[in-house]
C-alpha atoms as a PDB file:
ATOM      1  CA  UNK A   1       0.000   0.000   0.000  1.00  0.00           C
ATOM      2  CA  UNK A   2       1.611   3.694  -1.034  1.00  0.00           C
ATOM      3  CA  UNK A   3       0.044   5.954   1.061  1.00  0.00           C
ATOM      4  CA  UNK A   4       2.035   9.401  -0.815  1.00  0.00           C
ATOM      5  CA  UNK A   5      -0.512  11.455  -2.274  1.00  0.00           C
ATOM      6  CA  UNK A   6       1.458  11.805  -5.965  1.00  0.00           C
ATOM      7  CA  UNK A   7      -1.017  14.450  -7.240  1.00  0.00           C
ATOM      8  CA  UNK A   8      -3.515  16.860  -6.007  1.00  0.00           C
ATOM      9  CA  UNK A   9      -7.186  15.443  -7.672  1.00  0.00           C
ATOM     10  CA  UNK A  10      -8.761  18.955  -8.084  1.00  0.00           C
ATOM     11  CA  UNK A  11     -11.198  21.138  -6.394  1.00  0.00           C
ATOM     12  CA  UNK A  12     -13.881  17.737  -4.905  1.00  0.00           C
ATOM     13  CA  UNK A  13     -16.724  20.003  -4.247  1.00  0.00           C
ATOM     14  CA  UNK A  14     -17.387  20.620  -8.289  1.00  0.00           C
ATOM     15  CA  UNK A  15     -19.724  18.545 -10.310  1.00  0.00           C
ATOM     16  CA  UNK A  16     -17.334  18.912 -13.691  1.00  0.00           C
ATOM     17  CA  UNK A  17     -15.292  15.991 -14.044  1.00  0.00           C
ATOM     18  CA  UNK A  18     -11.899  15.715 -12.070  1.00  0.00           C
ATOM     19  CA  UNK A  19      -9.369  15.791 -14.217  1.00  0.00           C
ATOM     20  CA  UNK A  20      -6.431  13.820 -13.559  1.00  0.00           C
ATOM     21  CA  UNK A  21      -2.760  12.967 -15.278  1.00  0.00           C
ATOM     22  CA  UNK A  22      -1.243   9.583 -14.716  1.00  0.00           C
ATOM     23  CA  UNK A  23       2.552  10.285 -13.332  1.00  0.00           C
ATOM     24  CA  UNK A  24       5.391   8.520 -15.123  1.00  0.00           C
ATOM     25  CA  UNK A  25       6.451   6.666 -12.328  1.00  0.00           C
ATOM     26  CA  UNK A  26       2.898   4.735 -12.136  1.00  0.00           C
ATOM     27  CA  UNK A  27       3.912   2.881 -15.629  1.00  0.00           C
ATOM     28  CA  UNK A  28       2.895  -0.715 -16.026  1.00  0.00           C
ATOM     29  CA  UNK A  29       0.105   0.057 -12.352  1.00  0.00           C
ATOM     30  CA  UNK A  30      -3.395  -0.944 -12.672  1.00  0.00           C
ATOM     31  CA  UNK A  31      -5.830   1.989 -12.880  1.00  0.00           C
ATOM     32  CA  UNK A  32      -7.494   1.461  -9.707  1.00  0.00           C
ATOM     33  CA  UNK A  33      -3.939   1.492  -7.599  1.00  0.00           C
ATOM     34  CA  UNK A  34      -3.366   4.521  -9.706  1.00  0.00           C
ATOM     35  CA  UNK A  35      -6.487   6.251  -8.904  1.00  0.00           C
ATOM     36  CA  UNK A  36      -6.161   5.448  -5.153  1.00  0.00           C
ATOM     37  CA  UNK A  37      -2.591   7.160  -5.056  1.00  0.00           C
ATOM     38  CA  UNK A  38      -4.062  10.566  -6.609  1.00  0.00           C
ATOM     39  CA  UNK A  39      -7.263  10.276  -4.980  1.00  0.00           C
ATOM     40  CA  UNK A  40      -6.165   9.185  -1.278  1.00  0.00           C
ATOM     41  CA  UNK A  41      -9.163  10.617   0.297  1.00  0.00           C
ATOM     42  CA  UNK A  42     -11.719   7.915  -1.707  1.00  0.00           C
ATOM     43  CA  UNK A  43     -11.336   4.072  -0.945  1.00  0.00           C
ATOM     44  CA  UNK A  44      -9.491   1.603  -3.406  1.00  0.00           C
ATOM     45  CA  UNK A  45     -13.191  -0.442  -3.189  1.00  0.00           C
ATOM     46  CA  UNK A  46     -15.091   3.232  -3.901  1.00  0.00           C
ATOM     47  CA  UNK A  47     -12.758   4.136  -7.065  1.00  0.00           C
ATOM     48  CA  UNK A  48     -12.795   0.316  -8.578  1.00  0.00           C
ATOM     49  CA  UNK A  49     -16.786   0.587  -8.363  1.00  0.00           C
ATOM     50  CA  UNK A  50     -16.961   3.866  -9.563  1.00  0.00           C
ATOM     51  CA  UNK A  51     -14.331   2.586 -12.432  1.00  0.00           C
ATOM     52  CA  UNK A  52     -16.729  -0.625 -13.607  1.00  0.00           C
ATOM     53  CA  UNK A  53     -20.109   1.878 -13.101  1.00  0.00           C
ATOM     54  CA  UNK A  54     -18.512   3.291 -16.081  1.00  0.00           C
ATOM     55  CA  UNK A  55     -17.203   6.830 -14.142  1.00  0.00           C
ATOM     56  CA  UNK A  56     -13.583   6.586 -15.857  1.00  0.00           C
ATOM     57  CA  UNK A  57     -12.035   7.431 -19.015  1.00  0.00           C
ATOM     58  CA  UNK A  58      -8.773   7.155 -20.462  1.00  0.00           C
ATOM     59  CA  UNK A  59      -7.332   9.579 -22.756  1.00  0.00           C
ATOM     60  CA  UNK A  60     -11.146   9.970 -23.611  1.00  0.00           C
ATOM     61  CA  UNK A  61     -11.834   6.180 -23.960  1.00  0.00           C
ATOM     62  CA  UNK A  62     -14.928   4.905 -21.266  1.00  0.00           C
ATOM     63  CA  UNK A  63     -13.137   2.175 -19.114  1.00  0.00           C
ATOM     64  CA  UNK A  64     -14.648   0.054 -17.179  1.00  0.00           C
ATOM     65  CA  UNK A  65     -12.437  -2.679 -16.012  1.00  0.00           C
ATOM     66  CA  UNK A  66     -10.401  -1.801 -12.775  1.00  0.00           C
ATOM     67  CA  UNK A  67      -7.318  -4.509 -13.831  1.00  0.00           C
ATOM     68  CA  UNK A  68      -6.348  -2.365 -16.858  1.00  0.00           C
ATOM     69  CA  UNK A  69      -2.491  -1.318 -17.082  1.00  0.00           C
ATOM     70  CA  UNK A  70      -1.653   2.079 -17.495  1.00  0.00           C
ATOM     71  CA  UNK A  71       1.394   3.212 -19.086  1.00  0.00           C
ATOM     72  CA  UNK A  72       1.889   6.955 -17.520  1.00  0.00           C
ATOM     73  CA  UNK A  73       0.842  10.148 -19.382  1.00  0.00           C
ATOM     74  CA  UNK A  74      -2.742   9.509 -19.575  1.00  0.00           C
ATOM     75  CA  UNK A  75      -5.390  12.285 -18.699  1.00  0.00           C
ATOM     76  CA  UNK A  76      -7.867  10.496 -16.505  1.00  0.00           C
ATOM     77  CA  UNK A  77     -11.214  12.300 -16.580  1.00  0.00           C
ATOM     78  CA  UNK A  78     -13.490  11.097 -13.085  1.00  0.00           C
ATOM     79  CA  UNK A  79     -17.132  11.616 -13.794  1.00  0.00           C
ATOM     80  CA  UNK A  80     -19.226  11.993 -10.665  1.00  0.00           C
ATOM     81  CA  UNK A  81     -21.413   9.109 -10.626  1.00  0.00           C
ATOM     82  CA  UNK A  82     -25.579  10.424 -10.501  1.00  0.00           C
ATOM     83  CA  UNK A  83     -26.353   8.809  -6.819  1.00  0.00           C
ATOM     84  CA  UNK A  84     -23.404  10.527  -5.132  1.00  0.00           C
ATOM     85  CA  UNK A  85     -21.616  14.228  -5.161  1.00  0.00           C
ATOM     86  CA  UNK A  86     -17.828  13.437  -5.531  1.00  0.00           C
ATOM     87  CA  UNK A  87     -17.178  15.280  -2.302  1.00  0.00           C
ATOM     88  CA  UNK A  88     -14.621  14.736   0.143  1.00  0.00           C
ATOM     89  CA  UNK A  89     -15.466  12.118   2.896  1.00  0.00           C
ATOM     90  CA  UNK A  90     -17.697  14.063   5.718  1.00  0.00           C
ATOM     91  CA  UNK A  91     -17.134  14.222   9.241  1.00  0.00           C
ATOM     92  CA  UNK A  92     -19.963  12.682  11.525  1.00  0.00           C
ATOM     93  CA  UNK A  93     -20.677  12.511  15.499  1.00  0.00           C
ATOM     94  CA  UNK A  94     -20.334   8.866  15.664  1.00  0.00           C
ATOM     95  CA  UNK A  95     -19.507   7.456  19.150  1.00  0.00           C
ATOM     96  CA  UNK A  96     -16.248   5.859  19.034  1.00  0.00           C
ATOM     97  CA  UNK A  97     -14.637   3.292  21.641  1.00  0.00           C
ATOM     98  CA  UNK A  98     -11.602   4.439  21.939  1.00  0.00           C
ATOM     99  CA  UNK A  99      -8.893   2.535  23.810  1.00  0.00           C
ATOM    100  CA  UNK A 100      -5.627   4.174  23.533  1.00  0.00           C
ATOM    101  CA  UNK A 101      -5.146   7.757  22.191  1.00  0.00           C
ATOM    102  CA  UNK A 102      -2.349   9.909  21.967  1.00  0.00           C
ATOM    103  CA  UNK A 103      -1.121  13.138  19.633  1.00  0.00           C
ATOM    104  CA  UNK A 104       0.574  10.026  17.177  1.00  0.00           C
ATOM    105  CA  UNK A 105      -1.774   7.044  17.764  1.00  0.00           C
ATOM    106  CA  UNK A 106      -5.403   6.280  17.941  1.00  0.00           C
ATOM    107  CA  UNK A 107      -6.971   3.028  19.200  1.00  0.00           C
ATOM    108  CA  UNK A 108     -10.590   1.916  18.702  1.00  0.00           C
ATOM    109  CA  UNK A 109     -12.692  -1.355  19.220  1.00  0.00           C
ATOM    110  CA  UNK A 110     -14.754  -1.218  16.486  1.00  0.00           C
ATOM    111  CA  UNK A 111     -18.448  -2.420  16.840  1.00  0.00           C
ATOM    112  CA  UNK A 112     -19.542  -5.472  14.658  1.00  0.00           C
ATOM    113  CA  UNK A 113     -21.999  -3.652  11.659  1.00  0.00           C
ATOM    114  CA  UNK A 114     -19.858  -0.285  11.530  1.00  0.00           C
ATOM    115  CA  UNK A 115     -18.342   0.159   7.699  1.00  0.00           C
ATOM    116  CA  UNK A 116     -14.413   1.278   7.594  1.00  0.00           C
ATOM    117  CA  UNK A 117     -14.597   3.025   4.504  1.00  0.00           C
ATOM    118  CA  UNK A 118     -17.690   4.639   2.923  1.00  0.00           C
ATOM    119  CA  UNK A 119     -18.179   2.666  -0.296  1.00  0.00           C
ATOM    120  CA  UNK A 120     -21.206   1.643  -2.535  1.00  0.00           C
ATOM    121  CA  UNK A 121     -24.603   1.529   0.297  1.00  0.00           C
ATOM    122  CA  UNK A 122     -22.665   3.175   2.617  1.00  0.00           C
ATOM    123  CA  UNK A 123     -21.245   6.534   1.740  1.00  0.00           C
ATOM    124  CA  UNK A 124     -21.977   8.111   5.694  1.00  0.00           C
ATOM    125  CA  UNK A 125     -22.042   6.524   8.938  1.00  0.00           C
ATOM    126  CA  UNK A 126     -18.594   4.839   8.194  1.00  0.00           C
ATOM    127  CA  UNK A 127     -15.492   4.984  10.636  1.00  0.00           C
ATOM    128  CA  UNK A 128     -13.456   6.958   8.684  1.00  0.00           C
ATOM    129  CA  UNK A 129     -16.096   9.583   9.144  1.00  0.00           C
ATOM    130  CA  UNK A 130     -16.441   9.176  12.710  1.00  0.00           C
ATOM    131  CA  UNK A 131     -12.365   9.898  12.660  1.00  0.00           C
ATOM    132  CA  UNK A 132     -12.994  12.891  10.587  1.00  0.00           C
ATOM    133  CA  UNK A 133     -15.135  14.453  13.726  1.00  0.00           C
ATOM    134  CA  UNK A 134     -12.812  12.920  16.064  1.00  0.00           C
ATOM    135  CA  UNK A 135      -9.440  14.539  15.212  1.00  0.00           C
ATOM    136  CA  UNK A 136      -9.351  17.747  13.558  1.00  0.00           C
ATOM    137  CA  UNK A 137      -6.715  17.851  10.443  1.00  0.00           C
ATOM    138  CA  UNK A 138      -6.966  14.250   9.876  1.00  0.00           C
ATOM    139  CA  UNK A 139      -7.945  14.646   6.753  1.00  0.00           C
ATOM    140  CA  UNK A 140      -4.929  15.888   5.302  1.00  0.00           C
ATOM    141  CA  UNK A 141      -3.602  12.192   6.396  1.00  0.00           C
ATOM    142  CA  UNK A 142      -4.369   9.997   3.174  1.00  0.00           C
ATOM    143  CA  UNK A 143      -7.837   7.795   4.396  1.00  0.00           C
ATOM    144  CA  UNK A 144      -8.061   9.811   7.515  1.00  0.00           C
ATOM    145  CA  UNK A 145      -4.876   7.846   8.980  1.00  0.00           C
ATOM    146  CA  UNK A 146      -6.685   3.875   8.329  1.00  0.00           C
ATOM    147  CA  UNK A 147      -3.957   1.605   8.008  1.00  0.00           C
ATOM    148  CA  UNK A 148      -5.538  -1.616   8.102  1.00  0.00           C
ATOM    149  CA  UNK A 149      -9.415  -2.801   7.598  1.00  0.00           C
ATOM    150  CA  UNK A 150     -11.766  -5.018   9.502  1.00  0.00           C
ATOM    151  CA  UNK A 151     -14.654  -6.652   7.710  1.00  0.00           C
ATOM    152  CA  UNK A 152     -17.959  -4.700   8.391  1.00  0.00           C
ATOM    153  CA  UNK A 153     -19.135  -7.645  11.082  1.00  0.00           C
ATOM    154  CA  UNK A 154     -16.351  -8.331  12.308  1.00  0.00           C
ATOM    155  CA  UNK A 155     -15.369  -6.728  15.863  1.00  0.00           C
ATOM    156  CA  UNK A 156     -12.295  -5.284  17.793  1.00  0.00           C
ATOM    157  CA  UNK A 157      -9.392  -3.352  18.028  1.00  0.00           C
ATOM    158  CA  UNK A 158      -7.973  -0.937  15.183  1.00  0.00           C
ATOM    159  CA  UNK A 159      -5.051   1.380  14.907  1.00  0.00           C
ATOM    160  CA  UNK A 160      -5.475   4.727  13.596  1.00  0.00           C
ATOM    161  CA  UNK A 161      -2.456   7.017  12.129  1.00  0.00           C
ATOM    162  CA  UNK A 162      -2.986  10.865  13.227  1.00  0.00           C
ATOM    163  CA  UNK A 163      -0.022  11.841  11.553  1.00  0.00           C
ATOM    164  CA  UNK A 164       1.469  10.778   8.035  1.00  0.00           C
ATOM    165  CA  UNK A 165       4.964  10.326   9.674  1.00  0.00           C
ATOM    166  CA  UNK A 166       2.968   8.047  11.607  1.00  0.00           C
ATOM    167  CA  UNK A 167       1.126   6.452   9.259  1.00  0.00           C
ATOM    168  CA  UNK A 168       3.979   5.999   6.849  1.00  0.00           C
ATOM    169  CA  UNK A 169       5.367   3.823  10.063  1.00  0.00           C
ATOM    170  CA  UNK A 170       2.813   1.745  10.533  1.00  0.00           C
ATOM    171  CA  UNK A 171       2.346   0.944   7.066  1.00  0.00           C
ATOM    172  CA  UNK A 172       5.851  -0.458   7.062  1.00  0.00           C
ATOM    173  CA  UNK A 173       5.643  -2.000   9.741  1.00  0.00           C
ATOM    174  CA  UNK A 174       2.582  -4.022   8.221  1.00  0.00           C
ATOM    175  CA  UNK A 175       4.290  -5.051   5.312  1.00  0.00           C
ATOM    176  CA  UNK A 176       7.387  -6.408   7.384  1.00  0.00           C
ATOM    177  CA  UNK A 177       4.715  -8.050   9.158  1.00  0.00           C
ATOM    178  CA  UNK A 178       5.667  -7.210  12.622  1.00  0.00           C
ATOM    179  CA  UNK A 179       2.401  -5.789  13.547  1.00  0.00           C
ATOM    180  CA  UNK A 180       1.045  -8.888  16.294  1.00  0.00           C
ATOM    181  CA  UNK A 181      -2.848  -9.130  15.368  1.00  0.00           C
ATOM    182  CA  UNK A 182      -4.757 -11.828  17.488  1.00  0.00           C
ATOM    183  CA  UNK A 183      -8.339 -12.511  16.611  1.00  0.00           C
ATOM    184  CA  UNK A 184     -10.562 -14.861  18.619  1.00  0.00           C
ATOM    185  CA  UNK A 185     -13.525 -17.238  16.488  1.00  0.00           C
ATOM    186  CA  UNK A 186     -15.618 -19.795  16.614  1.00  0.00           C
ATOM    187  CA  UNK A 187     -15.496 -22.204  14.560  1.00  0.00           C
ATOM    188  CA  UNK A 188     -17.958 -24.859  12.522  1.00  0.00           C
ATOM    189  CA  UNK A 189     -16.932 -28.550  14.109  1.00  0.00           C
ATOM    190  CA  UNK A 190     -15.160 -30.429  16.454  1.00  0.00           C
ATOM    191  CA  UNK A 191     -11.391 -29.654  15.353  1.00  0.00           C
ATOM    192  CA  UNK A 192      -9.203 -32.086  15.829  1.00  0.00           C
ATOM    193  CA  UNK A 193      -5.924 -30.184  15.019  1.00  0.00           C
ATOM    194  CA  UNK A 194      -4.213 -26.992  15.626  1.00  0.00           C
ATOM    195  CA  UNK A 195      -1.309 -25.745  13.437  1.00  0.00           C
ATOM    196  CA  UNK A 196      -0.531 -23.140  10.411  1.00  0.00           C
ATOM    197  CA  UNK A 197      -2.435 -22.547   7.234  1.00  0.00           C
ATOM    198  CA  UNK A 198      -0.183 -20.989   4.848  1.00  0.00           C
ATOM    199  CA  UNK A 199      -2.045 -20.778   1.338  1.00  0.00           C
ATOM    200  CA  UNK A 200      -2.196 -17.766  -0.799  1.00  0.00           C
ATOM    201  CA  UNK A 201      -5.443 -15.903  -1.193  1.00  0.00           C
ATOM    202  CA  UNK A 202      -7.043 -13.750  -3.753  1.00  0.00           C
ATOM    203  CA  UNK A 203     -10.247 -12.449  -5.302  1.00  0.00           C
ATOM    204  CA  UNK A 204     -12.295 -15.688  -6.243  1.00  0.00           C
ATOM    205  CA  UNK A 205     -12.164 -16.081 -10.165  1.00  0.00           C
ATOM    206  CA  UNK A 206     -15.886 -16.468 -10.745  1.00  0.00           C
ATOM    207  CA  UNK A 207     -17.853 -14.875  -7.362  1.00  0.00           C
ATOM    208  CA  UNK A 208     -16.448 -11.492  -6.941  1.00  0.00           C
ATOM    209  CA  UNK A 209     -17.392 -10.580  -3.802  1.00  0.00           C
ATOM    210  CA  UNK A 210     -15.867 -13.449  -2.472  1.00  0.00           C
ATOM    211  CA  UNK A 211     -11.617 -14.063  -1.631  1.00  0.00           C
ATOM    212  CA  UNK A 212     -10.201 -17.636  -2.131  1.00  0.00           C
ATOM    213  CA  UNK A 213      -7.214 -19.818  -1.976  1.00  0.00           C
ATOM    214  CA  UNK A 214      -5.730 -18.687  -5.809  1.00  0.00           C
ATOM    215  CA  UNK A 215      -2.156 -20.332  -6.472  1.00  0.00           C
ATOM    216  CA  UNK A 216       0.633 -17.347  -6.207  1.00  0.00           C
ATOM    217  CA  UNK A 217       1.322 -17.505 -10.274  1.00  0.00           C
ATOM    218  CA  UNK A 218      -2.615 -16.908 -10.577  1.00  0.00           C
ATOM    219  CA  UNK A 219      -2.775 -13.304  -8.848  1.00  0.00           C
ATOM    220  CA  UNK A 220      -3.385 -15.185  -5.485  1.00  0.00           C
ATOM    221  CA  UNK A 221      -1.113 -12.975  -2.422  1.00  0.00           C
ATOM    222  CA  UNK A 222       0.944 -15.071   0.733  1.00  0.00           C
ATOM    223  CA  UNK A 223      -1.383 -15.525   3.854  1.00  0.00           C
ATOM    224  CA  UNK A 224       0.078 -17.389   6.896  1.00  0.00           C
ATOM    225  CA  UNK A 225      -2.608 -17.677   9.827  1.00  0.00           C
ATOM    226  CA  UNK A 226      -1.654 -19.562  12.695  1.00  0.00           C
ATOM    227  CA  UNK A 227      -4.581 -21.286  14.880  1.00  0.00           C
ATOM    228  CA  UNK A 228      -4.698 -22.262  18.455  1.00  0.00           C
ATOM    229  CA  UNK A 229      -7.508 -24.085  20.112  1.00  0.00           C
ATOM    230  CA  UNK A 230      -8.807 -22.722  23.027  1.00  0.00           C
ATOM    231  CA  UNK A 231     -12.050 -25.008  23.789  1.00  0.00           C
ATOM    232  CA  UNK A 232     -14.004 -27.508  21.880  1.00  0.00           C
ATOM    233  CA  UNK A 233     -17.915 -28.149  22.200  1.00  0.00           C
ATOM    234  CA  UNK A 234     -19.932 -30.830  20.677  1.00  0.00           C
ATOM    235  CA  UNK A 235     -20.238 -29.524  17.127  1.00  0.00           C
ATOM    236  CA  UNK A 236     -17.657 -26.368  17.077  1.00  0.00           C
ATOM    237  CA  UNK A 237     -14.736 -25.220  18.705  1.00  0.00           C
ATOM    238  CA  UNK A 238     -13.234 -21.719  20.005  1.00  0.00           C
ATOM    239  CA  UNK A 239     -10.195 -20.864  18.144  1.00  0.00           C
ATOM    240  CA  UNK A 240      -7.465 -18.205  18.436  1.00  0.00           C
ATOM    241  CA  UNK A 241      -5.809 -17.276  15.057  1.00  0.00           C
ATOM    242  CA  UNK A 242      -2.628 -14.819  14.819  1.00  0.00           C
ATOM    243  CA  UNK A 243      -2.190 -12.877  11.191  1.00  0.00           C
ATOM    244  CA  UNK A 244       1.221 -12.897   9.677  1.00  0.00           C
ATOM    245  CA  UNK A 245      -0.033 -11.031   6.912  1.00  0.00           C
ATOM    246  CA  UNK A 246      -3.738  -9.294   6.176  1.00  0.00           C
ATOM    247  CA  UNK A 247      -5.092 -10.541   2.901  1.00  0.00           C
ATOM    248  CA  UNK A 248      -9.049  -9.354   2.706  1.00  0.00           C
ATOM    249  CA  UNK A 249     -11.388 -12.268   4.277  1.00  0.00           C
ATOM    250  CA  UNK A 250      -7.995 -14.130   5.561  1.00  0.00           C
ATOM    251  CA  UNK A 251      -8.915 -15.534   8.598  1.00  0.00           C
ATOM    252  CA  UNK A 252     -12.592 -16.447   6.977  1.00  0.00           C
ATOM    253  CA  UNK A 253     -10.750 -17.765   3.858  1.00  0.00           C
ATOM    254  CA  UNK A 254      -8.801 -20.119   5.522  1.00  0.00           C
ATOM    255  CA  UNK A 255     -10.411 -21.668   8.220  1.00  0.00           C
ATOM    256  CA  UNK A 256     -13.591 -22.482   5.521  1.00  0.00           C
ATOM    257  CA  UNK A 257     -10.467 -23.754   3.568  1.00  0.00           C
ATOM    258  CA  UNK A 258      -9.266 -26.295   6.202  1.00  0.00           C
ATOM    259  CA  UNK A 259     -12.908 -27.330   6.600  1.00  0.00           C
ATOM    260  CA  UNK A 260     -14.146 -25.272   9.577  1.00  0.00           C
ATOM    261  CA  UNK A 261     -15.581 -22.099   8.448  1.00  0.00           C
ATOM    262  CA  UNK A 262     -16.542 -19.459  10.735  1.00  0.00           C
ATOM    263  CA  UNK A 263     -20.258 -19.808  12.650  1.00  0.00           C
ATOM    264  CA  UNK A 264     -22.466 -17.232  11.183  1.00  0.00           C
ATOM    265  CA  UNK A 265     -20.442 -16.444   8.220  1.00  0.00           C
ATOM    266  CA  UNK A 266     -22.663 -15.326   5.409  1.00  0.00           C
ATOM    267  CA  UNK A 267     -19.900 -15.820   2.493  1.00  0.00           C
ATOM    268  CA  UNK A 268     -18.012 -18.579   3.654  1.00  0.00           C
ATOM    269  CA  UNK A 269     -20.316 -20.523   5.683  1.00  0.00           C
ATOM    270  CA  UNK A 270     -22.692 -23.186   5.274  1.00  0.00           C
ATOM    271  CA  UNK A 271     -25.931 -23.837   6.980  1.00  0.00           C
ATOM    272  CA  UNK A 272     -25.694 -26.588   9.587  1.00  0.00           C
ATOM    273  CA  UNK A 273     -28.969 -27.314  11.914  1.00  0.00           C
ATOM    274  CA  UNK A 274     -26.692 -28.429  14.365  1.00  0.00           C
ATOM    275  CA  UNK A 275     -24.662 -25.195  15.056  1.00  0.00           C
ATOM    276  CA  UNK A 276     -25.715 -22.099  17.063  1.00  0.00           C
ATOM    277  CA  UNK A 277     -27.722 -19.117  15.390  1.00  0.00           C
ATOM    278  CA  UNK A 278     -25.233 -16.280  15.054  1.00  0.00           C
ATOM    279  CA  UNK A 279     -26.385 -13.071  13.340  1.00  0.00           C
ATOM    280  CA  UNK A 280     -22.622 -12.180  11.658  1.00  0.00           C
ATOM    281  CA  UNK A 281     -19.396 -13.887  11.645  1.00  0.00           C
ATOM    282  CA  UNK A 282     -18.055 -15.139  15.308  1.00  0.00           C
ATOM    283  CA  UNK A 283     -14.645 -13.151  15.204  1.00  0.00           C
ATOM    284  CA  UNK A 284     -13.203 -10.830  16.906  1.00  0.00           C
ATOM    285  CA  UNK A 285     -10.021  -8.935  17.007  1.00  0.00           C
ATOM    286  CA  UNK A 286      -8.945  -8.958  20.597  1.00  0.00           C
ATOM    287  CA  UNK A 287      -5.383  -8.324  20.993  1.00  0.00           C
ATOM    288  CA  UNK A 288      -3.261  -5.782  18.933  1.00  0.00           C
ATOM    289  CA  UNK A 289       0.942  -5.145  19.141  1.00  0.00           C
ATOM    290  CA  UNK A 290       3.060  -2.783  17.452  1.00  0.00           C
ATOM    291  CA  UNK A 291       5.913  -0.526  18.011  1.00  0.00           C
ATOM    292  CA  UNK A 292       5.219   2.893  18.769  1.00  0.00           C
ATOM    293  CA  UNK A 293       5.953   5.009  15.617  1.00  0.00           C
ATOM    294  CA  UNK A 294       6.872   8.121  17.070  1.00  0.00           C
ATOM    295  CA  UNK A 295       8.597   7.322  20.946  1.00  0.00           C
ATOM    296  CA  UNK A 296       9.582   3.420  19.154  1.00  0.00           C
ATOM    297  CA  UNK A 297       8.321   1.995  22.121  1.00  0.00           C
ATOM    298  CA  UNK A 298       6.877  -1.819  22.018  1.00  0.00           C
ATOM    299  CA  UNK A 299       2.541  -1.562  22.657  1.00  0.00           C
ATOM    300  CA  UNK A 300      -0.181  -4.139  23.073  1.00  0.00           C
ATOM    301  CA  UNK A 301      -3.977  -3.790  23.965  1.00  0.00           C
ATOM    302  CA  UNK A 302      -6.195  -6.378  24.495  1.00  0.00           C
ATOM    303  CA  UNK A 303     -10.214  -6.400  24.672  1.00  0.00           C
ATOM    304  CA  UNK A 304     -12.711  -9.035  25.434  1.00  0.00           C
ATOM    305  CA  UNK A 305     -15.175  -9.933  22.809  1.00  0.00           C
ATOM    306  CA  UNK A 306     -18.691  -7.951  22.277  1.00  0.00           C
ATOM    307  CA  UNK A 307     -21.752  -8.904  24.820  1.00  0.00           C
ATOM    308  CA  UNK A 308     -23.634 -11.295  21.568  1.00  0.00           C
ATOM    309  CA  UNK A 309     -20.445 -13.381  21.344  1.00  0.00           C
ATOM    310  CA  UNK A 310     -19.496 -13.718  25.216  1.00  0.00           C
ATOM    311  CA  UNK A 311     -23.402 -14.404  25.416  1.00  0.00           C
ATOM    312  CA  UNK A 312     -22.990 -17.602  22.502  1.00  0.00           C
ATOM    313  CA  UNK A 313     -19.760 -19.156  24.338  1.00  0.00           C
ATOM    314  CA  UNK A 314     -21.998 -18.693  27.166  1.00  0.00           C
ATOM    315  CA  UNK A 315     -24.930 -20.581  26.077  1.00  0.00           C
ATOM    316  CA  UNK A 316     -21.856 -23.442  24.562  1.00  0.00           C
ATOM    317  CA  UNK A 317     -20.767 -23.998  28.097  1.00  0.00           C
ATOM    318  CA  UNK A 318     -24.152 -23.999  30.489  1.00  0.00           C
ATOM    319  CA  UNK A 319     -26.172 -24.267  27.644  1.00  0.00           C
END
């Protein structure tokens, strides 16, 4: 992920198209990563729907296919799609639970059902514009200082840039993959066996909203999760899993891949009389470590899971 803004996208609050020239450097890029460098304040997910609603063209050629390699020099014209302004991101009073918070860093537990980015359904009541109340100036920090996503349903802890210095840290320290990320789960059946899953994941090749294991020489990225059990009921069992890397849907991905997809999972689950009604998918991100971009001090925070998914382990153990 580059977070440097390379070029200033124009004055948002017009209704012309933004105008836009693809930088040298960005030859042999695919449009959307292109797009999501000179338009840092929009979401990659927000720019490659805008690109396939037809929104884009190319040195006056409609595009609609996200994928496409640019080869730099091309004027990029943004049309504002009809059923949204193409407006900066808005700030919004939204309550946030904030765990850790200092002039560099910002903390949150994030609430199963709140959206990260605004996107397609959801252009308000998003995180990102709950930051953009929360700390003044954050929006001159490229995606008001998100570094890393959770899945809309899926709850727990967050780390927020407030600063690009900051930011720019954390992002490296991502891709060196010394960020420690520890998500708790429950899991579909009785597993017999803890260990790593270490398969490669990418977009699926015929369901598109859905990730899958997709060989490395096929697009597919490295995704290592490792998976502890922590207690096993009749028919599923509560699982830790530690990230080595983030791929989209990774922990989802691969523990439907090793035969034990997530209770309650809409994409990657199945229905199964026998397991416990769950209204969203049973994880949660409870534990969090990094080093401290600014004082390079070593942090961790920890929080328990949400009331509904204390209340199902609950109603697992005393029934």
């Amino acid at each position: 992920m580059n977070d440097d803004p390379i070029e200033d996208g124009g004055d948002y609050s017009r209704t012309e198209p933004v105008r836009l020239t693809v930088p040298e450097a960005c030859s042999g890029r695919r449009l959307d990563q292109v797009l999501a460098e000179l338009l840092p304040e929009h979401s990659r997910n927000r720019l490659q729907g805008w690109v396939r609603d037809g929104c884009v063209q190319v040195d006056g050629k409609l595009e609609t296919e996200p994928k496409r390699k640019v080869m730099g020099g091309e004027v990029l014209l943004l049309a504002e799609p009809e059923d949204v302004r193409l407006l900066p991101d808005q700030p919004e009073d939204i309550p946030l639970d904030v765990v850790y918070e200092d002039d560099t860093l910002l903390v949150i537990n994030k609430p199963a059902g709140l959206v990260v980015h605004p996107g397609s359904g959801n252009w308000s009541g998003t995180l990102m514009n709950a930051l953009l109340h929360h700390v003044p100036g954050i929006e001159a920090v490229p995606r008001a200082g998100i570094v890393h996503r959770l899945d809309k349903d899926t709850s727990g802890l967050m780390v927020v840039a407030k600063t690009l210095e900051a930011q720019t840290d954390l992002v490296r320290q991502l891709q060196a993959r010394t960020v420690r990320r520890v998500y708790l789960a429950l899991a579909a059946g009785a597993m017999k066996h803890e260990g790593t899953v270490d398969e490669p994941i990418g977009r699926h090749p015929s369901q598109r909203i859905k990730m899958a294991i997709v060989p490395e020489n096929r697009g597919g990225k490295p995704a290592v999760t490792h998976i502890r059990i922590l207690e096993a009921f009749t028919y599923t069992t509560f699982v830790e899993c530690s990230l080595e890397t983030g791929r989209t849907h990774q922990i989802r991905v691969h523990m439907a891949a090793i035969h034990h997809p997530l209770v309650g999972d809409p994409v990657y689950g199945k229905h199964n009389p026998k397991l416990p009604e769950f209204p969203r998918q049973a994880l949660h991100a409870t534990r969090l470590g990094l080093v401290h971009p600014l004082t390079g001090l070593k942090m961790q925070w920890e929080v328990p899971p949400p009331p509904d998914m204390r209340d199902l382990l609950d109603h697992l153990r005393y029934g």
